[in-house]
N, C-alpha and C. Protein backbone atom coordinates (compact mmCIF):
# COMPACT_ATOMS: atom_id res chain seq x y z
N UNK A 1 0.84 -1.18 0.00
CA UNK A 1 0.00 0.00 0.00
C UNK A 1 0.89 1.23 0.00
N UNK A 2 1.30 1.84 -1.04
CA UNK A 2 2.61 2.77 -1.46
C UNK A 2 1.38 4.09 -1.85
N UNK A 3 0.41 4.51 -0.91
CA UNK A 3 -0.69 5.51 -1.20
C UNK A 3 -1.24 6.03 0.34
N UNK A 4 -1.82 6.83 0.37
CA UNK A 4 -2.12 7.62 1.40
C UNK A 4 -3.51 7.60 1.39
N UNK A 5 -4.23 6.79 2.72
CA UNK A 5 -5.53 6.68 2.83
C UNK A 5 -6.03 7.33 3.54
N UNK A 6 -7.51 7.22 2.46
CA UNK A 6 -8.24 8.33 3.90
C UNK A 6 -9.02 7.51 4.96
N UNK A 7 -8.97 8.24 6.03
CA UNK A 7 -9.56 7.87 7.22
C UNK A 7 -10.90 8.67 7.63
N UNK A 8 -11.72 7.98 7.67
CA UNK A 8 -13.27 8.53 8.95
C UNK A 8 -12.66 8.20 10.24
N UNK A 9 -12.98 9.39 10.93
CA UNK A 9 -12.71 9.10 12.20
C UNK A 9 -13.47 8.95 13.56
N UNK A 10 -14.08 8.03 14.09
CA UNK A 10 -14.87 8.04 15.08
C UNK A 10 -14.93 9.65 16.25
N UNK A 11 -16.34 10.24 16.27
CA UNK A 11 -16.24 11.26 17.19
C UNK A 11 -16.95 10.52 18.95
N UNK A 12 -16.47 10.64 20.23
CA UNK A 12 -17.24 9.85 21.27
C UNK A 12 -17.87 11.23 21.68
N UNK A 13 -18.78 11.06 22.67
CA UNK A 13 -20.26 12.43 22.69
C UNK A 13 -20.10 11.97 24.50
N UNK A 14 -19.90 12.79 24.75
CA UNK A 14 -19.48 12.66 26.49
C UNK A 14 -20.32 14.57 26.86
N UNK A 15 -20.99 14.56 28.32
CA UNK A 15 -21.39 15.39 28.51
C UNK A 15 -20.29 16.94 28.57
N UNK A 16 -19.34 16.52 29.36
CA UNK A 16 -17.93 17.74 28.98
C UNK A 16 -17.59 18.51 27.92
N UNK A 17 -17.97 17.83 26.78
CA UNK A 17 -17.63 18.00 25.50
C UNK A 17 -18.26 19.54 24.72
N UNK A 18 -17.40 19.43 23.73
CA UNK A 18 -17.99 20.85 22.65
C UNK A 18 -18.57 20.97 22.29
N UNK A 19 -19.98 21.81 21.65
CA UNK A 19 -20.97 21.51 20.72
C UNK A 19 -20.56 22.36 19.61
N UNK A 20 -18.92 23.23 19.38
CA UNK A 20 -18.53 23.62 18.53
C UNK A 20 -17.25 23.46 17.94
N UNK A 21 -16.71 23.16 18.97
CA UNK A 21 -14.80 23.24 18.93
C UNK A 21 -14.70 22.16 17.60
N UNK A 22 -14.74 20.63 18.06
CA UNK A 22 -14.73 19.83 16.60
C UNK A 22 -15.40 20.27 15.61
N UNK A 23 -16.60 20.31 15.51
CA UNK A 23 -17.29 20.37 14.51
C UNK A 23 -16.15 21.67 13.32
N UNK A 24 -16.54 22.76 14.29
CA UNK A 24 -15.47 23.83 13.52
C UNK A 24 -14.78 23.54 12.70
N UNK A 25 -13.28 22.37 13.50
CA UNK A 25 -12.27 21.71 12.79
C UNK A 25 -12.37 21.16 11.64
N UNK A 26 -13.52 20.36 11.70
CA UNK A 26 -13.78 19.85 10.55
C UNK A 26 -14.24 20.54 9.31
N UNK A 27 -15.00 21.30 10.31
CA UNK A 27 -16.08 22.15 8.93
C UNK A 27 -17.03 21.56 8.92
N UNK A 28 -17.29 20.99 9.81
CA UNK A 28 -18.92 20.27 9.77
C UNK A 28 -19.86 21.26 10.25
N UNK A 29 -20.86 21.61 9.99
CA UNK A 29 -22.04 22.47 10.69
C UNK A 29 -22.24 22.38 12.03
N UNK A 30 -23.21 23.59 12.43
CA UNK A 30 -23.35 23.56 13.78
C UNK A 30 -24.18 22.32 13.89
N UNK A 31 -23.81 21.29 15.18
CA UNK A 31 -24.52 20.57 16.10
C UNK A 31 -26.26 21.29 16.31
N UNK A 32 -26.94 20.18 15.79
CA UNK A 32 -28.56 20.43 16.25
C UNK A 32 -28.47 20.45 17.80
N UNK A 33 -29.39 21.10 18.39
CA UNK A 33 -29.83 20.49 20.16
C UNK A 33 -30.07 19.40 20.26
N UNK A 34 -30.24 18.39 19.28
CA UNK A 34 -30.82 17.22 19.76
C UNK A 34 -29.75 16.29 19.64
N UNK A 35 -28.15 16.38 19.50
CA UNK A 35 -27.37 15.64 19.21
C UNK A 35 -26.26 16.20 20.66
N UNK A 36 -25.58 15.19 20.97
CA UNK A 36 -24.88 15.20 22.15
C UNK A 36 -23.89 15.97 21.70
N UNK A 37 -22.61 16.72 22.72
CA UNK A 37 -21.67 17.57 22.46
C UNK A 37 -20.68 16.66 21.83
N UNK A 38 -19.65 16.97 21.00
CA UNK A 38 -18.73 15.98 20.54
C UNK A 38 -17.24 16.19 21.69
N UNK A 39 -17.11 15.45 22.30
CA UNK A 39 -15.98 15.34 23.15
C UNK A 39 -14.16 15.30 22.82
N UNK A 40 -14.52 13.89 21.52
CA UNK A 40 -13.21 13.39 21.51
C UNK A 40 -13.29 12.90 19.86
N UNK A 41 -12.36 13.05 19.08
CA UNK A 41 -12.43 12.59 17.75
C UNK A 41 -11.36 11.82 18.14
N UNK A 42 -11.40 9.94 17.47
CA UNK A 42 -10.61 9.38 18.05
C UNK A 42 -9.89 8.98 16.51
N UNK A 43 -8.71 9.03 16.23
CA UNK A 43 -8.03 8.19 15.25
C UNK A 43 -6.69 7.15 15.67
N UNK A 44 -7.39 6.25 15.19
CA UNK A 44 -6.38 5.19 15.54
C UNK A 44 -7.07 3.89 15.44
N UNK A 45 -6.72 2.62 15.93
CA UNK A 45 -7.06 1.25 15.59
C UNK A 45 -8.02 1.04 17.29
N UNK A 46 -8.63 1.79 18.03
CA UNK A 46 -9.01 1.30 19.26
C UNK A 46 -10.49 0.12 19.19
N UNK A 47 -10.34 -0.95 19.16
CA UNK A 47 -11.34 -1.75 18.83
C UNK A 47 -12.34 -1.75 19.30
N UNK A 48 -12.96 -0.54 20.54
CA UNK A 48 -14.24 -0.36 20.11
C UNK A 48 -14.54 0.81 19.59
N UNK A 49 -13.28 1.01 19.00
CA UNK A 49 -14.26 2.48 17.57
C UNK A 49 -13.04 3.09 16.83
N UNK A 50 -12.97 2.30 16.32
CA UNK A 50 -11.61 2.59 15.14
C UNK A 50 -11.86 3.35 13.72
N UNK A 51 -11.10 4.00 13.54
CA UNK A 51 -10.92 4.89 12.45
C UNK A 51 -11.30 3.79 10.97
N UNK A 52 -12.19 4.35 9.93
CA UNK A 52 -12.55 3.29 9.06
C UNK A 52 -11.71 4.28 7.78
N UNK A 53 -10.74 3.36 6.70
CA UNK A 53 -9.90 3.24 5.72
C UNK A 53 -11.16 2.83 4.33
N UNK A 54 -11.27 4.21 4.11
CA UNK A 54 -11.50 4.26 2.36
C UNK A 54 -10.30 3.32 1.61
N UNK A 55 -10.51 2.21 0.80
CA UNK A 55 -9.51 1.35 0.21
C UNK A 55 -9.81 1.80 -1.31
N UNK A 56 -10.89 1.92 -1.68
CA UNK A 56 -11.15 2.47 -2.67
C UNK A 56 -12.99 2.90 -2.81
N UNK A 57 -13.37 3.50 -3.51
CA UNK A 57 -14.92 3.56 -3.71
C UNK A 57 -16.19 2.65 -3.11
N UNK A 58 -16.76 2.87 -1.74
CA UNK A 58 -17.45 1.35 -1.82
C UNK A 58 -16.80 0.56 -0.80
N UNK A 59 -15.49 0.54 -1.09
CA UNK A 59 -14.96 -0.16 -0.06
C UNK A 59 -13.95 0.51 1.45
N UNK A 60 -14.52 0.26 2.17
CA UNK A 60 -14.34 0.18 3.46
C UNK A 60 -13.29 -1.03 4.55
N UNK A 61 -12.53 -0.55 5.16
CA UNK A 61 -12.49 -1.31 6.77
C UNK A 61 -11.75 -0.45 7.79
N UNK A 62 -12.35 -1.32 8.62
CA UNK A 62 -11.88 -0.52 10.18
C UNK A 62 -9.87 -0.86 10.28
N UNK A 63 -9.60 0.22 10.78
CA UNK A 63 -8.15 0.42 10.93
C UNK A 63 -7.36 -0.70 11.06
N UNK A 64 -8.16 -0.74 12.47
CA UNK A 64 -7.51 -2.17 13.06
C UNK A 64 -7.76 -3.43 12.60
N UNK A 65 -8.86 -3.61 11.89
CA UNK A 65 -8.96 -5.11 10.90
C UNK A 65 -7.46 -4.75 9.41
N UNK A 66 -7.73 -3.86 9.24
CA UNK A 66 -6.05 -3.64 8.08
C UNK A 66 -4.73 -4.06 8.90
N UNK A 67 -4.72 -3.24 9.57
CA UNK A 67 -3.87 -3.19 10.59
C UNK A 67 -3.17 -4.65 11.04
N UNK A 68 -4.43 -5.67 11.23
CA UNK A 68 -4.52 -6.50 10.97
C UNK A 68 -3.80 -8.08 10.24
N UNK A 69 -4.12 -7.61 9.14
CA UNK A 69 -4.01 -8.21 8.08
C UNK A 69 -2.73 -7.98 7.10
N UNK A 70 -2.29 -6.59 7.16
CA UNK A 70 -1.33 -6.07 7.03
C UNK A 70 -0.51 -5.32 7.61
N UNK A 71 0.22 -5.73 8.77
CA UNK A 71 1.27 -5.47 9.67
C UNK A 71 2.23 -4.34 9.23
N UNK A 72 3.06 -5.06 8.31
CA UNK A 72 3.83 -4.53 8.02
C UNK A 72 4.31 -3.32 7.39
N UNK A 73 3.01 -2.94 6.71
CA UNK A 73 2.58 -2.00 5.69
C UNK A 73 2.03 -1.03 6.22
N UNK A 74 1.02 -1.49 7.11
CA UNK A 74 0.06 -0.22 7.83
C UNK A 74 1.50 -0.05 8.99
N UNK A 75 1.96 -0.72 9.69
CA UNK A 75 2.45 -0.36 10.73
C UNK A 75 4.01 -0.19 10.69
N UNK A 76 4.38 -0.67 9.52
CA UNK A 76 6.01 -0.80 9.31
C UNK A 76 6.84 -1.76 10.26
N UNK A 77 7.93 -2.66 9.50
CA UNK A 77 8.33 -3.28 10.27
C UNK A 77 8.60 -3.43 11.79
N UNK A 78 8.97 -2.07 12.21
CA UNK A 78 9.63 -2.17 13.38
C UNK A 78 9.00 -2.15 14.61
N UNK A 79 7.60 -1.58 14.27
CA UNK A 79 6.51 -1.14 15.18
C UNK A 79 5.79 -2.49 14.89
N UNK A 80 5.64 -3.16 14.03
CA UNK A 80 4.61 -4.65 13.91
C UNK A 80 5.43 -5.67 14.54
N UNK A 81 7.05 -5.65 14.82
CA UNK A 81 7.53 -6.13 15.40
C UNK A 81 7.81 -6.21 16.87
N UNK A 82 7.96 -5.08 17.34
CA UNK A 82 7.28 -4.52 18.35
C UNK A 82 5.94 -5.15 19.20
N UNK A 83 5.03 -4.66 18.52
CA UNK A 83 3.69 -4.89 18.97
C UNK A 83 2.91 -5.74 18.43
N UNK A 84 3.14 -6.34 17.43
CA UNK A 84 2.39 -7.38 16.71
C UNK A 84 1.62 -6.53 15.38
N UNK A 85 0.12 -6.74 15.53
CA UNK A 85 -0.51 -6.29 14.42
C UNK A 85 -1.35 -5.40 15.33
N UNK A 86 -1.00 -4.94 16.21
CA UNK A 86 -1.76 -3.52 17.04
C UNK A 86 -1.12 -2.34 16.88
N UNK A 87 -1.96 -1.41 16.59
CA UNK A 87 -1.57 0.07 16.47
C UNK A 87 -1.01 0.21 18.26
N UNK A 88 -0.03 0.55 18.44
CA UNK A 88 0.21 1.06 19.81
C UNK A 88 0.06 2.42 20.38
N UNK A 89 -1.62 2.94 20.09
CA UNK A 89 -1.72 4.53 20.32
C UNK A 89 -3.36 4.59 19.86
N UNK A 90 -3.21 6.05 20.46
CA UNK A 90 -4.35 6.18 19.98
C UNK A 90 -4.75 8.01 19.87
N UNK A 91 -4.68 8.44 18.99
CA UNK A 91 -4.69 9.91 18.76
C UNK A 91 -6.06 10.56 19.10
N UNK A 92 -6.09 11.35 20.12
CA UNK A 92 -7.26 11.67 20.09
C UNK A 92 -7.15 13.44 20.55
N UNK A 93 -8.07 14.19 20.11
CA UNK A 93 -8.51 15.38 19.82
C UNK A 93 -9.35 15.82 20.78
N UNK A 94 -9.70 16.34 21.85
CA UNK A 94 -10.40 16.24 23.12
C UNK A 94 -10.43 17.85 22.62
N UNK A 95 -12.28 18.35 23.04
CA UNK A 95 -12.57 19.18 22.68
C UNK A 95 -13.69 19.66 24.66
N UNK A 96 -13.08 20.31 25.20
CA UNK A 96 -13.74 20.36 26.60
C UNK A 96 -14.64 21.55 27.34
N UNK A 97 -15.50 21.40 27.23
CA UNK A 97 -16.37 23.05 27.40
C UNK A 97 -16.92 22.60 28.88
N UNK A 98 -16.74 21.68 29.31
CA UNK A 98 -16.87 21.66 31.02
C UNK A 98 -15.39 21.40 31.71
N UNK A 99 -15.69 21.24 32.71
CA UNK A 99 -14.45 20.32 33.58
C UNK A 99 -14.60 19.08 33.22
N UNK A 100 -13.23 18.73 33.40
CA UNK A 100 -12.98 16.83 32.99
C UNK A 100 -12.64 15.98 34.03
N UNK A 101 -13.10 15.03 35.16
CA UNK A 101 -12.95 14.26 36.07
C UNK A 101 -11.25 14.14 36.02
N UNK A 102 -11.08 13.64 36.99
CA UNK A 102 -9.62 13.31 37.22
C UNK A 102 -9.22 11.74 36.73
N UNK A 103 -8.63 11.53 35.95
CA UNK A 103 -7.66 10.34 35.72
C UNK A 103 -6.70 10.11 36.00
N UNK A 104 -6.40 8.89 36.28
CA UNK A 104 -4.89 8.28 36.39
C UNK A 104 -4.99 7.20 35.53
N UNK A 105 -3.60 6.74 35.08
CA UNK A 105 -3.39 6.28 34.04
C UNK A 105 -2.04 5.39 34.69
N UNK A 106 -2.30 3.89 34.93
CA UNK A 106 -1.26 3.27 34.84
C UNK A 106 -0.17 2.82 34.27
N UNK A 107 0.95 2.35 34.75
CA UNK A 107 1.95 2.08 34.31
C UNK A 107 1.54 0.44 32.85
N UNK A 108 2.64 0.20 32.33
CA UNK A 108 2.21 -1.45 31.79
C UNK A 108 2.23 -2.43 32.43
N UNK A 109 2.78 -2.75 33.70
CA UNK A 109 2.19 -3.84 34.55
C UNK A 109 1.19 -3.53 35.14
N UNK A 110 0.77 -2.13 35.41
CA UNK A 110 -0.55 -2.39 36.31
C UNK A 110 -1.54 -2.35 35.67
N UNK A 111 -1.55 -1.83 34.23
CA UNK A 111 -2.80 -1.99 33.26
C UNK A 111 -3.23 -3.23 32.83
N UNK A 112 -2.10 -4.27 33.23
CA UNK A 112 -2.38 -5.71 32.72
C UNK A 112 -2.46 -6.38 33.64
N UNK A 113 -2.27 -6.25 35.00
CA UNK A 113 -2.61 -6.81 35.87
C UNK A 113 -4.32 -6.38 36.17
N UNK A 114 -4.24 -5.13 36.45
CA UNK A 114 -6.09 -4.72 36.85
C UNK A 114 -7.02 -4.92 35.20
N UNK A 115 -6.72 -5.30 34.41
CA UNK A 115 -7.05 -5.97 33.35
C UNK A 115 -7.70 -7.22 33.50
N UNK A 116 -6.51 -8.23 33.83
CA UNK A 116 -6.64 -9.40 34.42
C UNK A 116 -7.90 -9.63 35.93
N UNK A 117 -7.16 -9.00 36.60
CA UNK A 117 -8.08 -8.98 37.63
C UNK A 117 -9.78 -8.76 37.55
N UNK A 118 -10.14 -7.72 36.68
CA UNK A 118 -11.42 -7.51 36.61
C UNK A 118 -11.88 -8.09 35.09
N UNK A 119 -11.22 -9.12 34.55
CA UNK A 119 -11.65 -10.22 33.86
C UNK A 119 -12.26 -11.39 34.93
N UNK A 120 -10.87 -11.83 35.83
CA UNK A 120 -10.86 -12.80 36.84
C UNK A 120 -12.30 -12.84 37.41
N UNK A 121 -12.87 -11.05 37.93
CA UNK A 121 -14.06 -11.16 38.78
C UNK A 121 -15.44 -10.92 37.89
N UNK A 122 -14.81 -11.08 36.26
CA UNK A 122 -16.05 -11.12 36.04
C UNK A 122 -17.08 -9.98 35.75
N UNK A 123 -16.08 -8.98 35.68
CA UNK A 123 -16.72 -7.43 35.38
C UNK A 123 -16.93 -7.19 33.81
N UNK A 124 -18.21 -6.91 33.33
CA UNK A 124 -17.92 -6.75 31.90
C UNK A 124 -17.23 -5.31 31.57
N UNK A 125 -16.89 -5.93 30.32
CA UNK A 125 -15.97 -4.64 29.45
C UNK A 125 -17.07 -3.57 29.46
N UNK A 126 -18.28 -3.48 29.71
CA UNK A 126 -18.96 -2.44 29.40
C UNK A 126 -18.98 -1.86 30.54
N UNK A 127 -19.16 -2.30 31.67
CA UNK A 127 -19.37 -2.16 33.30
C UNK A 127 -18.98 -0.26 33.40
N UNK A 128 -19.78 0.28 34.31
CA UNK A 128 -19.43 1.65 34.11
C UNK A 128 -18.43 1.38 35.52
N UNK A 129 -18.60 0.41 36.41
CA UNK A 129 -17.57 0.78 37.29
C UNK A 129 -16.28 -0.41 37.38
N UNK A 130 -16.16 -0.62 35.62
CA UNK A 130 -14.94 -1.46 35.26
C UNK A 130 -14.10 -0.25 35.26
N UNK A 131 -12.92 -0.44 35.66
CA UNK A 131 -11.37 0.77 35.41
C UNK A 131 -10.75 0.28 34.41
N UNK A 132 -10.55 -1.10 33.94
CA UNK A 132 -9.35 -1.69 32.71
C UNK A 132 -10.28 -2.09 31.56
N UNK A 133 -10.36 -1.32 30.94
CA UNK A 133 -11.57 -1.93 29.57
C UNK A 133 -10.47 -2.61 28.60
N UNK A 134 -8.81 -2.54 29.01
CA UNK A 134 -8.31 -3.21 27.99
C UNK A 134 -6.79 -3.43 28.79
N UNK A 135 -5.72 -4.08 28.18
CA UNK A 135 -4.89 -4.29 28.96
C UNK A 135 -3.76 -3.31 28.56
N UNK A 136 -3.48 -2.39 28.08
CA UNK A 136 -2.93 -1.02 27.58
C UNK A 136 -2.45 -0.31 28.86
N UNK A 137 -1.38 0.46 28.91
CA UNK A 137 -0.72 1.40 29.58
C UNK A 137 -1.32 2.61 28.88
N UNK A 138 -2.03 4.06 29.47
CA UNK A 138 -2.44 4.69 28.82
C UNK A 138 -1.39 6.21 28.49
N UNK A 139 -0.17 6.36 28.50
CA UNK A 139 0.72 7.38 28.78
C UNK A 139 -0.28 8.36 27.86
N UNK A 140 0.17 9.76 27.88
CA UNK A 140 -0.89 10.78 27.33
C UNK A 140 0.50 12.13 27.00
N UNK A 141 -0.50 13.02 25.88
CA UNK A 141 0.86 13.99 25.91
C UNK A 141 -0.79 15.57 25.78
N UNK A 142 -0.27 16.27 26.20
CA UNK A 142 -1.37 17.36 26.15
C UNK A 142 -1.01 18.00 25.24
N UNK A 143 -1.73 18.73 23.86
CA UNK A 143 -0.96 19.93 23.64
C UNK A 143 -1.78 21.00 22.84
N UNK A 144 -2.37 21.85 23.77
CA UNK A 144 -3.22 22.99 23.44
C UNK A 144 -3.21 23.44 22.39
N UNK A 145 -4.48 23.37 21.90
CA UNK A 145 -4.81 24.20 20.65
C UNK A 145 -5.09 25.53 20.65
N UNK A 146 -5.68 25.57 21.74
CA UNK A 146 -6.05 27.16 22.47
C UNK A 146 -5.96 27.34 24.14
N UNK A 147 -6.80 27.97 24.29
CA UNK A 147 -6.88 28.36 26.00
C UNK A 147 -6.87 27.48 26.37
N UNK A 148 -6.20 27.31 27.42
CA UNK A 148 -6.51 25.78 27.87
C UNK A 148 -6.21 25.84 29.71
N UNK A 149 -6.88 25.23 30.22
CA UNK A 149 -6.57 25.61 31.79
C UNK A 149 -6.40 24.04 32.44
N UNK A 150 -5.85 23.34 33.73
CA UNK A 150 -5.17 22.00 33.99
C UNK A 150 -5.03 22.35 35.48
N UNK A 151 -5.58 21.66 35.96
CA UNK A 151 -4.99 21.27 37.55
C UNK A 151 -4.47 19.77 37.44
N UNK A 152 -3.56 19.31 37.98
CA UNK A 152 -3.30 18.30 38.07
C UNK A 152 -2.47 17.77 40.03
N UNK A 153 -3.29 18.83 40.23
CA UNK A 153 -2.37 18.71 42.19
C UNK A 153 -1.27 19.38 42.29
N UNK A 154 -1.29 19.42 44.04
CA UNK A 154 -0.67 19.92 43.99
C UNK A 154 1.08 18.98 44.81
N UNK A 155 1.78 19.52 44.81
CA UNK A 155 2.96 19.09 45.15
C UNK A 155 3.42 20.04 46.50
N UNK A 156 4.42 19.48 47.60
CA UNK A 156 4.41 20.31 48.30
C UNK A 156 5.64 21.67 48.34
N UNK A 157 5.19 22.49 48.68
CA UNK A 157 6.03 24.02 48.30
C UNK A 157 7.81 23.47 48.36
N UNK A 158 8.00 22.35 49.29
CA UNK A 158 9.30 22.76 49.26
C UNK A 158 9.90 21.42 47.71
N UNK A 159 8.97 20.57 47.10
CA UNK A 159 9.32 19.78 46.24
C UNK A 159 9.33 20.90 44.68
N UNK A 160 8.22 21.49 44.90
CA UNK A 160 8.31 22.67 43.84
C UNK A 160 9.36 23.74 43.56
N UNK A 161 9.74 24.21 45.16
CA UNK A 161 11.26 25.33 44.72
C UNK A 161 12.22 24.16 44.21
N UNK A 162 12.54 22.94 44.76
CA UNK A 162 13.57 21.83 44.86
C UNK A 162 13.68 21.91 42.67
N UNK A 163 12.96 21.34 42.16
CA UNK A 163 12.08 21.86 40.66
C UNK A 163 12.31 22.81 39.91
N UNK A 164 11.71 23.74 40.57
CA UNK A 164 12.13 25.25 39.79
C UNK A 164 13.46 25.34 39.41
N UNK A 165 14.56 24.83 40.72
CA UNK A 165 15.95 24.99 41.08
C UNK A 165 16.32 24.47 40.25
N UNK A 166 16.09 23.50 40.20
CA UNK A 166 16.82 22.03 39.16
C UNK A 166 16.91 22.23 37.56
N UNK A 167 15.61 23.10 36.92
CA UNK A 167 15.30 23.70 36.04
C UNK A 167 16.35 24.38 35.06
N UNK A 168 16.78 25.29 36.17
CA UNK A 168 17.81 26.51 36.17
C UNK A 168 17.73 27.10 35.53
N UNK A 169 16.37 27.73 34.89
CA UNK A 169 16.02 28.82 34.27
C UNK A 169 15.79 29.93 35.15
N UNK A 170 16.00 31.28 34.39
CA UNK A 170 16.26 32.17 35.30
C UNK A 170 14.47 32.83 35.77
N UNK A 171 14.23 32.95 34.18
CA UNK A 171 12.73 33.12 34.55
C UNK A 171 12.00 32.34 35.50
N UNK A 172 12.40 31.07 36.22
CA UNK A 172 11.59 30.99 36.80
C UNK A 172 11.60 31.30 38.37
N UNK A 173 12.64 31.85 38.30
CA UNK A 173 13.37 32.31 39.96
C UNK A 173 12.36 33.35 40.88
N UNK A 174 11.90 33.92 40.01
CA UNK A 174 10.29 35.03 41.13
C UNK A 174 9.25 33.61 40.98
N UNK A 175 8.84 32.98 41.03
CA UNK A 175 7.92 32.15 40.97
C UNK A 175 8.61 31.10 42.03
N UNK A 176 9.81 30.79 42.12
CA UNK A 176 10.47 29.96 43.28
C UNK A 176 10.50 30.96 44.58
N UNK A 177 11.04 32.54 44.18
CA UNK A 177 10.90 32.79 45.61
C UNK A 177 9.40 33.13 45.84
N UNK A 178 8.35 33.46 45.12
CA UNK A 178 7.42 33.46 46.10
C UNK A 178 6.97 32.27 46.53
N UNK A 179 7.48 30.82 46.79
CA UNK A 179 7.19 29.53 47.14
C UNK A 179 8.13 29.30 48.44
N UNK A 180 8.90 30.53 48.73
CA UNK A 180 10.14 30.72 49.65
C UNK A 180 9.50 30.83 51.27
């Protein structure tokens, strides 16, 4: 496959979400009232809602069934070697006009262990108070498109100057001493 495909990309509709920010992006029209806010445009192979590959006119498949089938091609040697025939990611576009609950995101043993575990007891994958819907490490990278505001805790004053220090930027030296 020596060509550049196009992708549909799954949007998920979560109450937090935009009823303009995506749409915009796209150029899609305004959202009716009667359709949920669009949250998250997801691209990537995530098997319950993967990005679907125009192959030609008519024809269709989901990322991760290519992905699939053709390792090497969709994913290039080194990464299919790597990971098998799984996309290892998942790109997503988070569009937020409320506050967003707090997450944590485990390491790769503990995503496959509490994976395991709430297989073991029997929790379905749908379960709203399942935590491992898959056995994935979820690492994340943020990176603002616009305004964007983040709490993520706090740390205590003297681990923060310790930080600033370590930094050794100068700009950030009034921001260490008022932590003084």
């Amino acid at each position: 496959m020596q060509r550049i495909l196009l992708l549909r990309n799954p949007v998920q509709r979560y109450a937090w979400g935009s009823r303009t920010a995506i749409p915009d992006m796209l150029g899609h029209p305004p959202l009716p009232d009667s359709e949920g806010p669009w949250a998250e445009l997801w691209m990537g192979a995530h098997s319950s809602a993967p990005s679907v590959v125009t192959l030609a006119p008519g024809a269709e498949v989901g990322l991760d069934q290519l992905a699939a089938r053709h390792p090497d091609e969709i994913l290039g040697p080194r990464v299919a070697g790597a990971f098998g025939s799984r996309l290892p990611f998942l790109f997503k576009i988070n569009a937020a006009a409320r506050p967003l609950s707090i997450q944590c995101h485990p390491d790769p043993a503990a995503a496959r262990a509490g994976f395991e575990r709430e297989n073991r007891l029997g929790v379905p994958l749908t379960a709203r108070e399942r935590s491992y819907r898959d056995a994935s490490h979820k690492p994340e990278l943020l990176v603002a498109l616009g305004r964007f505001e983040a709490l993520v805790g706090f740390r205590p004053p003297r681990e923060i100057r310790e930080r600033l220090a370590a930094a050794g930027a100068r700009e950030l030296d009034a921001a260490r001493a008022r932590l003084e």
